[in-house]
N, C-alpha and C. Protein backbone atom coordinates (compact mmCIF):
# COMPACT_ATOMS: atom_id res chain seq x y z
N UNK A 1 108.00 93.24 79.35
CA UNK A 1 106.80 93.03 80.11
C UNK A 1 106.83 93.87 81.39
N UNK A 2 108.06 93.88 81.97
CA UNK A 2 108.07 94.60 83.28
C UNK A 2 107.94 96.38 83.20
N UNK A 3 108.32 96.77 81.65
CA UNK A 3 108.25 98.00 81.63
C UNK A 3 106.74 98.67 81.45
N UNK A 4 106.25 97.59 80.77
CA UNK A 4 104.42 97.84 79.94
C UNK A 4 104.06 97.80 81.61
N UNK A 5 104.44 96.93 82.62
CA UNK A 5 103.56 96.57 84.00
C UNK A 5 103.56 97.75 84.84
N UNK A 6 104.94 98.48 84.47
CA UNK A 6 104.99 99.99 85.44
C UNK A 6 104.32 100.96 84.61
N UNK A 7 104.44 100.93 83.86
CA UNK A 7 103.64 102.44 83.04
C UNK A 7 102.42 102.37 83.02
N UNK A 8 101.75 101.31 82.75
CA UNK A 8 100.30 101.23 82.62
C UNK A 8 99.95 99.72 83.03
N UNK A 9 100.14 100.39 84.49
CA UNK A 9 99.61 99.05 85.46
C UNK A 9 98.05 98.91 85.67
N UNK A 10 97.18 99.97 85.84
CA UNK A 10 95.61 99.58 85.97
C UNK A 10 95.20 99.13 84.40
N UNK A 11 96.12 99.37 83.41
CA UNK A 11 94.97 98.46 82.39
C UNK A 11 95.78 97.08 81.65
N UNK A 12 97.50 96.93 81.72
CA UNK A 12 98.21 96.00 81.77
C UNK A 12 97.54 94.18 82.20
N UNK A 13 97.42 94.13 80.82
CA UNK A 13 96.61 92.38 81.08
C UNK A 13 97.89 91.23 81.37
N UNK A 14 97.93 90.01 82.20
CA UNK A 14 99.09 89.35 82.53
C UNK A 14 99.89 89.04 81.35
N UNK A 15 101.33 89.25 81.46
CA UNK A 15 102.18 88.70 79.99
C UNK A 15 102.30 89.41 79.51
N UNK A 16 101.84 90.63 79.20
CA UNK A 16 101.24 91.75 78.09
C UNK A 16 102.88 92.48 77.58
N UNK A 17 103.19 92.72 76.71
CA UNK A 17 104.56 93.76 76.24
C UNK A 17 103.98 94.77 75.54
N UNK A 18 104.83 95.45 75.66
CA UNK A 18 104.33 97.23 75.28
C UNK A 18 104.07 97.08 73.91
N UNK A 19 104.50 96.21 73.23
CA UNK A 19 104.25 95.95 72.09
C UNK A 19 102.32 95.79 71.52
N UNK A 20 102.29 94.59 72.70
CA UNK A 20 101.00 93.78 72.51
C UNK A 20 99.65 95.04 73.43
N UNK A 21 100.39 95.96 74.13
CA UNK A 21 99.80 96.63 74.87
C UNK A 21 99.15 97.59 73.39
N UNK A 22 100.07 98.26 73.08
CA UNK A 22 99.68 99.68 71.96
C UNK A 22 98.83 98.84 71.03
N UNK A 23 99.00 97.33 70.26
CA UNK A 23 98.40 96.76 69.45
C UNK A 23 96.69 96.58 70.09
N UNK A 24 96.23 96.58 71.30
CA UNK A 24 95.48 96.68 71.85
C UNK A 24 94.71 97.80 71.86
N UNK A 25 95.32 98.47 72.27
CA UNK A 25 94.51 99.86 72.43
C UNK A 25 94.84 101.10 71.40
N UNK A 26 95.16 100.67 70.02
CA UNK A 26 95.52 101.02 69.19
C UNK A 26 94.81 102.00 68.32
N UNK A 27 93.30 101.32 68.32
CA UNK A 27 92.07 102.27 68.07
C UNK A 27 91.81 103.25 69.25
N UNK A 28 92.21 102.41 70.14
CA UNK A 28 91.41 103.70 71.35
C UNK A 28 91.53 105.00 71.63
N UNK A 29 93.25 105.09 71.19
CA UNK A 29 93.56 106.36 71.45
C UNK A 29 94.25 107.03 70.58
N UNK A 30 94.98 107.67 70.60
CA UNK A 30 95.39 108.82 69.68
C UNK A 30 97.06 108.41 69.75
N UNK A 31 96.79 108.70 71.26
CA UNK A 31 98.13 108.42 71.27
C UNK A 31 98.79 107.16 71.67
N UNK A 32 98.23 106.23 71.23
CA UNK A 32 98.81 104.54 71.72
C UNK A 32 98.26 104.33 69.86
N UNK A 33 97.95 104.38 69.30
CA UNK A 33 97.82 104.56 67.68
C UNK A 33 99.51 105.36 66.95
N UNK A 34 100.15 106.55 67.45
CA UNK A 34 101.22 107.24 67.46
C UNK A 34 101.97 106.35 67.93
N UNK A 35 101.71 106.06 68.83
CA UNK A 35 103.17 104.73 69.46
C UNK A 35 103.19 103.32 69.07
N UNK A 36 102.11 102.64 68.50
CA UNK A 36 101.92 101.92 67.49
C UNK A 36 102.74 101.60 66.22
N UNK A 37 102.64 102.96 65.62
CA UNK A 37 103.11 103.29 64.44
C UNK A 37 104.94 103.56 64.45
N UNK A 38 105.13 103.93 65.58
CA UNK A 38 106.56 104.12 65.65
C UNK A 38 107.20 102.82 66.45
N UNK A 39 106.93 102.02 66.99
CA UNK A 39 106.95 100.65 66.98
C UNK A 39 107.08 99.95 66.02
N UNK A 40 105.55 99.60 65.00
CA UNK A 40 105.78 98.95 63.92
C UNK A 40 106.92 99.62 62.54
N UNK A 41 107.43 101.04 62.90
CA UNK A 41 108.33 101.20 62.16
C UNK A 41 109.70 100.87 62.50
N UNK A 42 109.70 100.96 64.00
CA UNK A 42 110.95 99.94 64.42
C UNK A 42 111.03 98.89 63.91
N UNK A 43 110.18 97.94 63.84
CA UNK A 43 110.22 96.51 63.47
C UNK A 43 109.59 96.32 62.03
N UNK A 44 110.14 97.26 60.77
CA UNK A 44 110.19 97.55 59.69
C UNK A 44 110.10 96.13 58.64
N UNK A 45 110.89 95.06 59.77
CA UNK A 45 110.88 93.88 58.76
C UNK A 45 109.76 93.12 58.77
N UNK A 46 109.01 93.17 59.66
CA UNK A 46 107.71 92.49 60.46
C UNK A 46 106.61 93.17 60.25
N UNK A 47 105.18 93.28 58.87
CA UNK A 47 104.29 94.21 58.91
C UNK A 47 103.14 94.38 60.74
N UNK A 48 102.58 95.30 60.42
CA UNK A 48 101.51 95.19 61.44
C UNK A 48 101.69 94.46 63.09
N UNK A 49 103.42 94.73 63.30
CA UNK A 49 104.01 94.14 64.76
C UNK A 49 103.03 94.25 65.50
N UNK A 50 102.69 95.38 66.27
CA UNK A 50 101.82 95.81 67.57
C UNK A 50 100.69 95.03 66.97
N UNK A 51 99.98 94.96 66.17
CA UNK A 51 98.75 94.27 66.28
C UNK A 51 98.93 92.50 66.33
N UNK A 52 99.86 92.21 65.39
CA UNK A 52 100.39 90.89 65.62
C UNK A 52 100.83 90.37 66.72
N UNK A 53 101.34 91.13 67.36
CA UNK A 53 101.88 90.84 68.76
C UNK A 53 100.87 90.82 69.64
N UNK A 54 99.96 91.64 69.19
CA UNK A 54 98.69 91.86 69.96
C UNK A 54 98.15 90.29 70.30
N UNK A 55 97.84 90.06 68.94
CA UNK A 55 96.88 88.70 68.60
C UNK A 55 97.37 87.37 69.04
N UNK A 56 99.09 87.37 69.36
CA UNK A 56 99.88 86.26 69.78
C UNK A 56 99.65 85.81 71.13
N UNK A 57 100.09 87.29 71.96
CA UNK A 57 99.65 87.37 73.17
C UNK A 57 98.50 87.05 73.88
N UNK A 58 97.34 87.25 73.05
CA UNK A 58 95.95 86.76 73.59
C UNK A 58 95.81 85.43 73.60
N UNK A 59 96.35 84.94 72.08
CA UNK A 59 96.10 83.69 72.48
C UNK A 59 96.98 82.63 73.67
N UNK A 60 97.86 83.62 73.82
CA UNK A 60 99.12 82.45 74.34
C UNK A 60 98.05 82.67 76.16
N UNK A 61 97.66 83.74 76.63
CA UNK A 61 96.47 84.00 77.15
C UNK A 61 95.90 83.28 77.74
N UNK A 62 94.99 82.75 76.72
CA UNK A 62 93.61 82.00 76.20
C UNK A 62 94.21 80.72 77.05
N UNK A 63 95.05 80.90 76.55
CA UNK A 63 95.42 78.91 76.72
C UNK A 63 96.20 78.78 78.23
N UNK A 64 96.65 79.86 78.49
CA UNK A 64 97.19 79.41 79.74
C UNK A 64 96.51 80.24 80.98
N UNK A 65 95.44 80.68 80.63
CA UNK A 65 94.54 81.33 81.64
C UNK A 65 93.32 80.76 81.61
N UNK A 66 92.38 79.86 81.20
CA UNK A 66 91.80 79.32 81.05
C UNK A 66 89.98 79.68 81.48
């Protein structure tokens, strides 16, 4: 979390991991889609990580941001 907060602090939502960050903006760009993909191939055992992680994070979010 602390690393996603320095690299991309103006668009970094609270809680957020670089993980849940690229799963986010995944369509948006070119290159957070590229880092996506080499992510979810890190985590080879787990399909669709960055977006899953994406979707965890929001909700955990939801509920404690109210």
């Amino acid at each position: 979390m602390t690393l996603c907060a320095l690299l991309f602090f103006p668009w970094v939502e609270p809680r957020e991991t670089l993980s849940g960050f690229m799963g986010r903006y995944r369509q948006a760009s070119l290159t957070c889609r590229c880092f996506a993909a080499l992510i979810d191939i890190l985590h080879w055992w787990e399909p669709n990580h960055c977006y899953v992680t994406w979707r965890l994070e929001d909700a955990m979010r939801k509920s404690l941001y109210p």
